[in-house]
PDB file of N, CA and C in Angstrom:
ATOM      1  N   UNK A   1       0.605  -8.944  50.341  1.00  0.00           N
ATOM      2  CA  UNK A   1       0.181 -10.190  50.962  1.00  0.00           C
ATOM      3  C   UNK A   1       0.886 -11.329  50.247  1.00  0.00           C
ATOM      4  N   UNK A   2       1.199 -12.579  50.955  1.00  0.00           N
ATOM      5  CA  UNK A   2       2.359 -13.089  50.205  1.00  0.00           C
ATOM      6  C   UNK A   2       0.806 -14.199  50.037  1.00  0.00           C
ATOM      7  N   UNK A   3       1.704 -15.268  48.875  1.00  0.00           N
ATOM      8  CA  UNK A   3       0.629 -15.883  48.156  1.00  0.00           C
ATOM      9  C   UNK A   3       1.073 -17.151  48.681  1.00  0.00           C
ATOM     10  N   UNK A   4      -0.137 -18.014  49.245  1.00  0.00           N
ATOM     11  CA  UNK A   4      -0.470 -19.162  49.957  1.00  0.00           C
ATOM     12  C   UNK A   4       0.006 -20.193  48.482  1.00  0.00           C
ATOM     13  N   UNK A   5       1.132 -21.248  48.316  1.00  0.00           N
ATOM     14  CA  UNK A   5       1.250 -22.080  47.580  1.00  0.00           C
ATOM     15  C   UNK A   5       0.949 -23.494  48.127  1.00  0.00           C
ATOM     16  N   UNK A   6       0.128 -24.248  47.348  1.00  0.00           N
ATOM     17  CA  UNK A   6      -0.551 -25.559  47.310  1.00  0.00           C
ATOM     18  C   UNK A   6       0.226 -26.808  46.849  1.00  0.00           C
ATOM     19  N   UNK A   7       0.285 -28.233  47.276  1.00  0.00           N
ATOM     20  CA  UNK A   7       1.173 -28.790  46.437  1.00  0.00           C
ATOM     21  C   UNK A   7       0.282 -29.475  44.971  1.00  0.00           C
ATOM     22  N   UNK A   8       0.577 -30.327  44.301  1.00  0.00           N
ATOM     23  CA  UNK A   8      -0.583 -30.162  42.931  1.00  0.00           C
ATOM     24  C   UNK A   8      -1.624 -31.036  43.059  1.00  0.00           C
ATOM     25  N   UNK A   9      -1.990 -31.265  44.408  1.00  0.00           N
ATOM     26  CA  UNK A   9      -3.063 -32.153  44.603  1.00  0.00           C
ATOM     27  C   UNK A   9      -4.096 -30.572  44.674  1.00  0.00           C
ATOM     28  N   UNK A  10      -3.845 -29.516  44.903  1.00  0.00           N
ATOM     29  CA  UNK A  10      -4.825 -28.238  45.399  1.00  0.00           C
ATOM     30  C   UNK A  10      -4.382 -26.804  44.328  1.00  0.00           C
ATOM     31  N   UNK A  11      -3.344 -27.515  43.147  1.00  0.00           N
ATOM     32  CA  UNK A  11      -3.360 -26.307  42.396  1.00  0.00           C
ATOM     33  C   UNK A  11      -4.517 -26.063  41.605  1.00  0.00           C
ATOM     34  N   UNK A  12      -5.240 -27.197  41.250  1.00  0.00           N
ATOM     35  CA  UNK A  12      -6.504 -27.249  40.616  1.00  0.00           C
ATOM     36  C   UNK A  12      -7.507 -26.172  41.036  1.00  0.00           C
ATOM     37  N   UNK A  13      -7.466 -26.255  42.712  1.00  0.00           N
ATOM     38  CA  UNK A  13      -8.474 -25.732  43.383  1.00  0.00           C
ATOM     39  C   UNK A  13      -8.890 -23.954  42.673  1.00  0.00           C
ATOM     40  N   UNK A  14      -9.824 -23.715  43.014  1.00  0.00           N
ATOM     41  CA  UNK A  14      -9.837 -22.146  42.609  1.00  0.00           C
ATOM     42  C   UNK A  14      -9.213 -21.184  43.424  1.00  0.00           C
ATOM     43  N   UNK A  15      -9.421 -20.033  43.105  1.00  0.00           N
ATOM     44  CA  UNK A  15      -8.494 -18.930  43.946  1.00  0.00           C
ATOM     45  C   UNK A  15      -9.795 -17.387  44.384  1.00  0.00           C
ATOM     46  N   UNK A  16      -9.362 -17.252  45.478  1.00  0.00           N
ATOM     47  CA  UNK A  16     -10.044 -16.252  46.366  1.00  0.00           C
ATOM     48  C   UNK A  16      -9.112 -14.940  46.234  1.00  0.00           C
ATOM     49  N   UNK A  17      -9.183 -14.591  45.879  1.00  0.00           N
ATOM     50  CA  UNK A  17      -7.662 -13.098  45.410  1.00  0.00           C
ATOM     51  C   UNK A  17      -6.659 -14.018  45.186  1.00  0.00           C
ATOM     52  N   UNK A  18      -5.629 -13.665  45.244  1.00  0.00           N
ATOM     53  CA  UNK A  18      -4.178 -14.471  45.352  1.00  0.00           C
ATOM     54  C   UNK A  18      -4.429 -15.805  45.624  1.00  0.00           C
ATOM     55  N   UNK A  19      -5.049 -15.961  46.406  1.00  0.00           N
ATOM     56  CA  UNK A  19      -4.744 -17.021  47.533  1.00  0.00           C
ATOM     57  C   UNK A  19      -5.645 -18.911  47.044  1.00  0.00           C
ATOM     58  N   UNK A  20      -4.781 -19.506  46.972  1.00  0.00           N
ATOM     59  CA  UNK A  20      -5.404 -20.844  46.418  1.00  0.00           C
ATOM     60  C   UNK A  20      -5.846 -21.492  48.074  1.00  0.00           C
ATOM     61  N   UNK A  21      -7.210 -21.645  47.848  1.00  0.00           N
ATOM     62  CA  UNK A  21      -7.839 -21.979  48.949  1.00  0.00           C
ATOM     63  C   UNK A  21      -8.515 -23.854  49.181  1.00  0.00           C
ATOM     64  N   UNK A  22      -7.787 -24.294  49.688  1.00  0.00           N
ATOM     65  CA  UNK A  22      -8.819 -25.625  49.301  1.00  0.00           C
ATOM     66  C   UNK A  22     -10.187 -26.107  49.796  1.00  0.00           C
ATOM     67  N   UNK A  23     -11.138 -26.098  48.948  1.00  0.00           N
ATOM     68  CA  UNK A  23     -12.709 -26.400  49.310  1.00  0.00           C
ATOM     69  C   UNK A  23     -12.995 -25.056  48.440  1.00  0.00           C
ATOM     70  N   UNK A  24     -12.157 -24.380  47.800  1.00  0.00           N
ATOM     71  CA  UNK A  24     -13.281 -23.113  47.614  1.00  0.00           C
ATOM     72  C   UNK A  24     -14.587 -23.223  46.782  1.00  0.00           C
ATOM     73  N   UNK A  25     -15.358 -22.735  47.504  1.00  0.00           N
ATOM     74  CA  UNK A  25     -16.771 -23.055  46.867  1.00  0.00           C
ATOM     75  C   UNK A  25     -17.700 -21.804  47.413  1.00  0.00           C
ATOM     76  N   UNK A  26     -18.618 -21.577  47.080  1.00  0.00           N
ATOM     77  CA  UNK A  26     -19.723 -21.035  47.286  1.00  0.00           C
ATOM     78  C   UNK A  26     -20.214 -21.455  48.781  1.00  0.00           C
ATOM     79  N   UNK A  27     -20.173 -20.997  50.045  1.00  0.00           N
ATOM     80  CA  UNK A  27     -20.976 -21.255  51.145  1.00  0.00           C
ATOM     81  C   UNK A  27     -22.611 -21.839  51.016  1.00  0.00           C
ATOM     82  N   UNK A  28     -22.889 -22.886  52.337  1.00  0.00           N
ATOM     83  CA  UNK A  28     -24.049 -22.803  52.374  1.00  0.00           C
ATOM     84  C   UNK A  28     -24.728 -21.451  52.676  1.00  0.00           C
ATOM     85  N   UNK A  29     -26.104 -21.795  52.630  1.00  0.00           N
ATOM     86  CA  UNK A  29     -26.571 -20.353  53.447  1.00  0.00           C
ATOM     87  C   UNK A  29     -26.675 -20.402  54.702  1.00  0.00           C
ATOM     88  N   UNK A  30     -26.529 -21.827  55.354  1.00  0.00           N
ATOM     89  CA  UNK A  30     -26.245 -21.641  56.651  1.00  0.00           C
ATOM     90  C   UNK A  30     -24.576 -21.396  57.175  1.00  0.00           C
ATOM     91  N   UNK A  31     -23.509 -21.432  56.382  1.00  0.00           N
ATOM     92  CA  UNK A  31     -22.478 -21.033  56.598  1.00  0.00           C
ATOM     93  C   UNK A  31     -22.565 -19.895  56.361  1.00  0.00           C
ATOM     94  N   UNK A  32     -22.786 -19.012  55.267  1.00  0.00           N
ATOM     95  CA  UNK A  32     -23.061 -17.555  55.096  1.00  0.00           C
ATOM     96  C   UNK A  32     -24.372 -16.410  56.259  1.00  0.00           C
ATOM     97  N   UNK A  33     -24.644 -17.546  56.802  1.00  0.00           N
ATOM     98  CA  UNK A  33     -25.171 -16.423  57.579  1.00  0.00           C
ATOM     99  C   UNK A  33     -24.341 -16.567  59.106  1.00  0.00           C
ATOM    100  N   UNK A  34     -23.761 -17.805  59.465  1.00  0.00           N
ATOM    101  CA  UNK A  34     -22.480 -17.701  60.569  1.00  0.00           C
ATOM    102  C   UNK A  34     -21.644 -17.011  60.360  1.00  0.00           C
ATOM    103  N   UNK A  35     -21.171 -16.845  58.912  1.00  0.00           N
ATOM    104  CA  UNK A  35     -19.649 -16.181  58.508  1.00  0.00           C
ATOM    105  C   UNK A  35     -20.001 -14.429  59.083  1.00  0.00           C
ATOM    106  N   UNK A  36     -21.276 -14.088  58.357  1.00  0.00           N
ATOM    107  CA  UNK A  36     -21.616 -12.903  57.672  1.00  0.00           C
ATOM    108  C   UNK A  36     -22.172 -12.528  59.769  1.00  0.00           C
ATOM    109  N   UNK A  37     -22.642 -13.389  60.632  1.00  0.00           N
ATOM    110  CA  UNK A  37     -22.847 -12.512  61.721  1.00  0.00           C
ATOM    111  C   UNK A  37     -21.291 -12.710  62.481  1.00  0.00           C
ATOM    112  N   UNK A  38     -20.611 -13.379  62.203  1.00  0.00           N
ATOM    113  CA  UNK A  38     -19.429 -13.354  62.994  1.00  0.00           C
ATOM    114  C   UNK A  38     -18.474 -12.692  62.678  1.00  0.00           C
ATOM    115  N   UNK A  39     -18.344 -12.348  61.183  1.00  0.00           N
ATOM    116  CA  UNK A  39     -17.915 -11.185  60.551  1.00  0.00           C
ATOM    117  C   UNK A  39     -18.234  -9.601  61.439  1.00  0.00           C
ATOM    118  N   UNK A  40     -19.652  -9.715  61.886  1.00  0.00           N
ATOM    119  CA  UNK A  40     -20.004  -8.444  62.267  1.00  0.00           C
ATOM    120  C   UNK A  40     -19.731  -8.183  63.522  1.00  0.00           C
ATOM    121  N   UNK A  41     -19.445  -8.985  64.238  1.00  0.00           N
ATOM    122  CA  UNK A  41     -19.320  -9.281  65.474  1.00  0.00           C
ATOM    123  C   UNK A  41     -17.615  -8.796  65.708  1.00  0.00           C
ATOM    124  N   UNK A  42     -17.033  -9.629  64.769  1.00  0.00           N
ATOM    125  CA  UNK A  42     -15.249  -8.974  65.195  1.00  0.00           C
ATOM    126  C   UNK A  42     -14.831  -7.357  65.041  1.00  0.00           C
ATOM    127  N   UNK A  43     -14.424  -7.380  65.841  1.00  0.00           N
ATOM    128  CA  UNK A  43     -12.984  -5.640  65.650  1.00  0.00           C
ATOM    129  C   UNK A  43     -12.631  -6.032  64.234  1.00  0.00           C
ATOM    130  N   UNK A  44     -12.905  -4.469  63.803  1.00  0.00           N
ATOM    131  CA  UNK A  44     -11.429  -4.632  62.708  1.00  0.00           C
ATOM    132  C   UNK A  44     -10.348  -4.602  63.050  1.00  0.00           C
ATOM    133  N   UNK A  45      -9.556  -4.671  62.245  1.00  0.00           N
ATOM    134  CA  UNK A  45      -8.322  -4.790  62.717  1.00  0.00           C
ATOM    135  C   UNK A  45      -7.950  -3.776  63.148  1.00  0.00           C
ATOM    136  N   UNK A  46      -8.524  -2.204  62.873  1.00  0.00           N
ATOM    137  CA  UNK A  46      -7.485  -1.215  63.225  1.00  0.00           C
ATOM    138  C   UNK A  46      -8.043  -0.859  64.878  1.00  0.00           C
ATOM    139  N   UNK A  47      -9.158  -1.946  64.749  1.00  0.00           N
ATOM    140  CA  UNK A  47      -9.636  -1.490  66.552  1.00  0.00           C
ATOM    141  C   UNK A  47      -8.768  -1.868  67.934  1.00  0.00           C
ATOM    142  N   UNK A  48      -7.960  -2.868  67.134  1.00  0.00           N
ATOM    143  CA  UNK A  48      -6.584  -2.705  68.174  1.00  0.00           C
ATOM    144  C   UNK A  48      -5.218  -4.085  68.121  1.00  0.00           C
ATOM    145  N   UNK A  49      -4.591  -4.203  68.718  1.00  0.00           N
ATOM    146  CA  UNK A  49      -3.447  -4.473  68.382  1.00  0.00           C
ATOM    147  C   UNK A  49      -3.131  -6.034  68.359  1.00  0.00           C
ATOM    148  N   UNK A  50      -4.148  -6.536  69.459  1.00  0.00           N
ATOM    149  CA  UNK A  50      -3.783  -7.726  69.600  1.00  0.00           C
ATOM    150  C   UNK A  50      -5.177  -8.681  69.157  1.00  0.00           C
ATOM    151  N   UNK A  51      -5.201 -10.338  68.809  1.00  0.00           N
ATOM    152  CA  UNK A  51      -6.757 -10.748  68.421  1.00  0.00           C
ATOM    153  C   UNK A  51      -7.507 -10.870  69.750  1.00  0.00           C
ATOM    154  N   UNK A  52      -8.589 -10.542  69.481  1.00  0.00           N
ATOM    155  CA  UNK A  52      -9.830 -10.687  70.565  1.00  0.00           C
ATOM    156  C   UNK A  52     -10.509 -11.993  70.166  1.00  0.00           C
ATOM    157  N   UNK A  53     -10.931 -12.715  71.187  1.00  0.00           N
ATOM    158  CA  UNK A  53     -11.641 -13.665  70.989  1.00  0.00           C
ATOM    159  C   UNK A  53     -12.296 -14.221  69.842  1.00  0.00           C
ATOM    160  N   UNK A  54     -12.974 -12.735  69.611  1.00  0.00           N
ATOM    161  CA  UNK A  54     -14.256 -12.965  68.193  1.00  0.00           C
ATOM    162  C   UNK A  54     -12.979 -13.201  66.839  1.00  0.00           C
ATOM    163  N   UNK A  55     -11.877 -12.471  66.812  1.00  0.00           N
ATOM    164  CA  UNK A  55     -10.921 -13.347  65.475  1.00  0.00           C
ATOM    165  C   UNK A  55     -10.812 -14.454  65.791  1.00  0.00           C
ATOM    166  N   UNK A  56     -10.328 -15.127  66.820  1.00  0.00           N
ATOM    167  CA  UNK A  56     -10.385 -16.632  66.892  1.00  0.00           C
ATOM    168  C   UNK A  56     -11.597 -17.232  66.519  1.00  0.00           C
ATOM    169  N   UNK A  57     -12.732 -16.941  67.071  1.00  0.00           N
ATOM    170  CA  UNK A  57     -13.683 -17.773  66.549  1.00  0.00           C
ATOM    171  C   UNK A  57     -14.523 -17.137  64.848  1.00  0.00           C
ATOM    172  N   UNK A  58     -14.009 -16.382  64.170  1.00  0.00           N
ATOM    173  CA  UNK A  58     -14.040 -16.084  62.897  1.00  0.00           C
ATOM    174  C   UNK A  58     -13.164 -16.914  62.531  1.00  0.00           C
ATOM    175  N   UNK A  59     -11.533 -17.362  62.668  1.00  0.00           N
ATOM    176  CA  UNK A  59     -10.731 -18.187  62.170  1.00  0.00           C
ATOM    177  C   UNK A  59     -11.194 -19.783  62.349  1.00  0.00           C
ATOM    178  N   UNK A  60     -11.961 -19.657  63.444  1.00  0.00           N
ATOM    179  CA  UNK A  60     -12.377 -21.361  64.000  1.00  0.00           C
ATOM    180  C   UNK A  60     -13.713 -21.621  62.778  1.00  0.00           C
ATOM    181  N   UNK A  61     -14.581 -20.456  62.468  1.00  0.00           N
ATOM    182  CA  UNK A  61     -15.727 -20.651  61.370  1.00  0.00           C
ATOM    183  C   UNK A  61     -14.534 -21.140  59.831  1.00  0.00           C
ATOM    184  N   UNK A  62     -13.788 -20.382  59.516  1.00  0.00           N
ATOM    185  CA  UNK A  62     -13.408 -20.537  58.432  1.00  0.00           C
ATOM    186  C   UNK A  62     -12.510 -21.946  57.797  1.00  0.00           C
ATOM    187  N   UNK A  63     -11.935 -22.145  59.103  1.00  0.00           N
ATOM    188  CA  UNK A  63     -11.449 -23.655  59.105  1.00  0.00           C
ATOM    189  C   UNK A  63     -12.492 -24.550  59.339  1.00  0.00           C
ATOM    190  N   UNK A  64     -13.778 -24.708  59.675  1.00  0.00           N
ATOM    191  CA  UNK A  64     -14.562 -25.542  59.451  1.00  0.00           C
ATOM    192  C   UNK A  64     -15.463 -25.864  58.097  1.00  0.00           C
ATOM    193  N   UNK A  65     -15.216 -24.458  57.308  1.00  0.00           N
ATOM    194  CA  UNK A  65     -15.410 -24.380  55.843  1.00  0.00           C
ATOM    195  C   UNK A  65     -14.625 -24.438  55.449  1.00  0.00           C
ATOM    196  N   UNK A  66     -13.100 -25.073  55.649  1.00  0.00           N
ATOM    197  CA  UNK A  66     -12.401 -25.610  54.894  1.00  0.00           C
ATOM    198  C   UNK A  66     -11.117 -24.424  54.407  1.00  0.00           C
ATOM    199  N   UNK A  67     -11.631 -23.274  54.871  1.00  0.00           N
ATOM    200  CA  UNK A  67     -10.486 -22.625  54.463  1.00  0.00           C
ATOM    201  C   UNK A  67      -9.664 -22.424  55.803  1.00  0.00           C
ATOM    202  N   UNK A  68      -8.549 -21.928  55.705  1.00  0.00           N
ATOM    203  CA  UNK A  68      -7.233 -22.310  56.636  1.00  0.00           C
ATOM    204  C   UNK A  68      -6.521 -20.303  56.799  1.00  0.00           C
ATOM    205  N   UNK A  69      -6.615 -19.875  57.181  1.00  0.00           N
ATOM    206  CA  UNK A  69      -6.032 -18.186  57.367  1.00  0.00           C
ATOM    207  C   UNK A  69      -4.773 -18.469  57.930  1.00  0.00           C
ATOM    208  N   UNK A  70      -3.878 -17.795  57.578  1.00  0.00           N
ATOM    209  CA  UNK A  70      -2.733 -17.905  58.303  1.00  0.00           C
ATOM    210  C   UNK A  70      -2.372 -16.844  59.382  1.00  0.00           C
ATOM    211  N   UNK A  71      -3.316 -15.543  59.241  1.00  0.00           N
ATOM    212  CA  UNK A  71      -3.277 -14.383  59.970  1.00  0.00           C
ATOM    213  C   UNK A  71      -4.685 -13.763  59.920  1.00  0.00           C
ATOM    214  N   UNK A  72      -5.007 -12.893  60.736  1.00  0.00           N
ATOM    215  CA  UNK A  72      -5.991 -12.388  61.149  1.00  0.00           C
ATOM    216  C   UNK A  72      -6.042 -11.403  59.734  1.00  0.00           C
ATOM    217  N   UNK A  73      -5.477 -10.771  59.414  1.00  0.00           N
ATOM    218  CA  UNK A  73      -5.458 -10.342  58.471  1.00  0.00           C
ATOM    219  C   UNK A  73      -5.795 -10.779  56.867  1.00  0.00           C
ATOM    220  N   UNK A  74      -5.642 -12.177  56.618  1.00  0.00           N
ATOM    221  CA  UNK A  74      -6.064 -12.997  55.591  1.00  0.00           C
ATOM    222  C   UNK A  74      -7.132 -13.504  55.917  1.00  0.00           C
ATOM    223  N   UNK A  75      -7.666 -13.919  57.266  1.00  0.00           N
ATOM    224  CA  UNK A  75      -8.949 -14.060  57.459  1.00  0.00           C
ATOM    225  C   UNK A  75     -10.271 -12.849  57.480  1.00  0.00           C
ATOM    226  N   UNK A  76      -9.732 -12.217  57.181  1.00  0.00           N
ATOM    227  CA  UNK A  76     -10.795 -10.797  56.682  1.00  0.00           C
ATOM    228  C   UNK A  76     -10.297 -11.062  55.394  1.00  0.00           C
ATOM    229  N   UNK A  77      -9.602 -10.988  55.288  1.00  0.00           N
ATOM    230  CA  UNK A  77      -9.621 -10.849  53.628  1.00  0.00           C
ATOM    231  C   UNK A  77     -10.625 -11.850  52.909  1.00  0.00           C
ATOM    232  N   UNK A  78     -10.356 -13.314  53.517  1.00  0.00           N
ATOM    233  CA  UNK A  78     -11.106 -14.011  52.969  1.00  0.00           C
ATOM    234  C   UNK A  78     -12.755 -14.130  53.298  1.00  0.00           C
ATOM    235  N   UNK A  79     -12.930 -13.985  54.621  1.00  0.00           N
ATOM    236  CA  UNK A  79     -14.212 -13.456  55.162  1.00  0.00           C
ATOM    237  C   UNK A  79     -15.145 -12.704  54.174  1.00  0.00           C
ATOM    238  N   UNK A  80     -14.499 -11.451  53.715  1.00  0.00           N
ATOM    239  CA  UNK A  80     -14.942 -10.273  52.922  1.00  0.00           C
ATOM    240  C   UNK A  80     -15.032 -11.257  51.488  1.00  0.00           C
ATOM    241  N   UNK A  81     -14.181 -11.409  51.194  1.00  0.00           N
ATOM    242  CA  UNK A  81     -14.699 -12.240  49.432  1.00  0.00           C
ATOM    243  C   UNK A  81     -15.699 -13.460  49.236  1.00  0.00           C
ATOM    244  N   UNK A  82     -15.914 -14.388  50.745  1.00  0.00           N
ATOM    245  CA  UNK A  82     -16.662 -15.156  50.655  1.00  0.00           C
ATOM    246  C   UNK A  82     -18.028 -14.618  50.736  1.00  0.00           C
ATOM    247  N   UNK A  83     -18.114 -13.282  51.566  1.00  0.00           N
ATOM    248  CA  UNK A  83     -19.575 -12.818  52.121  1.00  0.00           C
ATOM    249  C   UNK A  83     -19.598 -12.141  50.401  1.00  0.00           C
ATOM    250  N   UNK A  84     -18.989 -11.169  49.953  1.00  0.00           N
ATOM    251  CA  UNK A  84     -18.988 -10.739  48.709  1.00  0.00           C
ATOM    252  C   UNK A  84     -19.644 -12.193  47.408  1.00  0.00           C
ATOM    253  N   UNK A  85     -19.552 -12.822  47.121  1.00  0.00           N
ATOM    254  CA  UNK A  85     -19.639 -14.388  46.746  1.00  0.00           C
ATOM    255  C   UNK A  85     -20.506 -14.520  46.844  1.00  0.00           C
ATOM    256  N   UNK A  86     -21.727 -14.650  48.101  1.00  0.00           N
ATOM    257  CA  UNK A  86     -23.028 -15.287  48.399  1.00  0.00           C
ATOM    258  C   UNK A  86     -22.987 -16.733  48.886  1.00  0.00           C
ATOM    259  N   UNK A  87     -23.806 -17.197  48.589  1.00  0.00           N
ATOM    260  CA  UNK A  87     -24.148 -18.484  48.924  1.00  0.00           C
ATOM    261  C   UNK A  87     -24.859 -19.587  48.030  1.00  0.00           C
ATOM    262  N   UNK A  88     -24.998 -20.759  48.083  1.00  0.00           N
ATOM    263  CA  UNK A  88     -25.008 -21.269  46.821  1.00  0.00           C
ATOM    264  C   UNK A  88     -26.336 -21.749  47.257  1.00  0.00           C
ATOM    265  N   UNK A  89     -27.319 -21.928  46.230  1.00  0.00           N
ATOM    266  CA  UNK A  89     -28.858 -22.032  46.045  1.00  0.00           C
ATOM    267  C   UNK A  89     -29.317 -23.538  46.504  1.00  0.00           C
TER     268      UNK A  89
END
């Protein structure tokens, strides 16, 4: 996975695997429970070839929390580490 570079207004930011994410933070719990049912809701990826709706609107949740996917594939990735993470109290 190639690594998302920031310019140094967002190198500060923290990092989600590789990937420097800006906003990264701990979800609300009302974002963590959108992420975590829309998460459940999409195909994985190996369920087929092209995105289905539900990745778009998993990518449309994650850009409203501030993070940005560049592929369907980094948006699971990041999906999975944010639900992994929790939510902040």
């Amino acid at each position: 996975m190639e690594e998302i570079t920031r310019d140094a207004h967002f190198s500060t930011a923290p990092m989600i695997g590789q990937f420097y994410l800006q906003g990264a933070r701990l979800l609300s719990r009302s974002q963590y429970e959108q992420l975590d049912c829309q998460y459940a809701n999409t195909p994985s990826l190996d369920d087929g070839f092209s995105a289905s709706g539900e990745h778009y609107i998993l990518v449309h949740l994650l850009n409203e929390f501030g993070y940005h996917p560049h592929s369907r594939e980094e948006a699971f990735e990041i999906t999975e580490k944010l639900l992994t993470e929790g939510w902040q109290q």
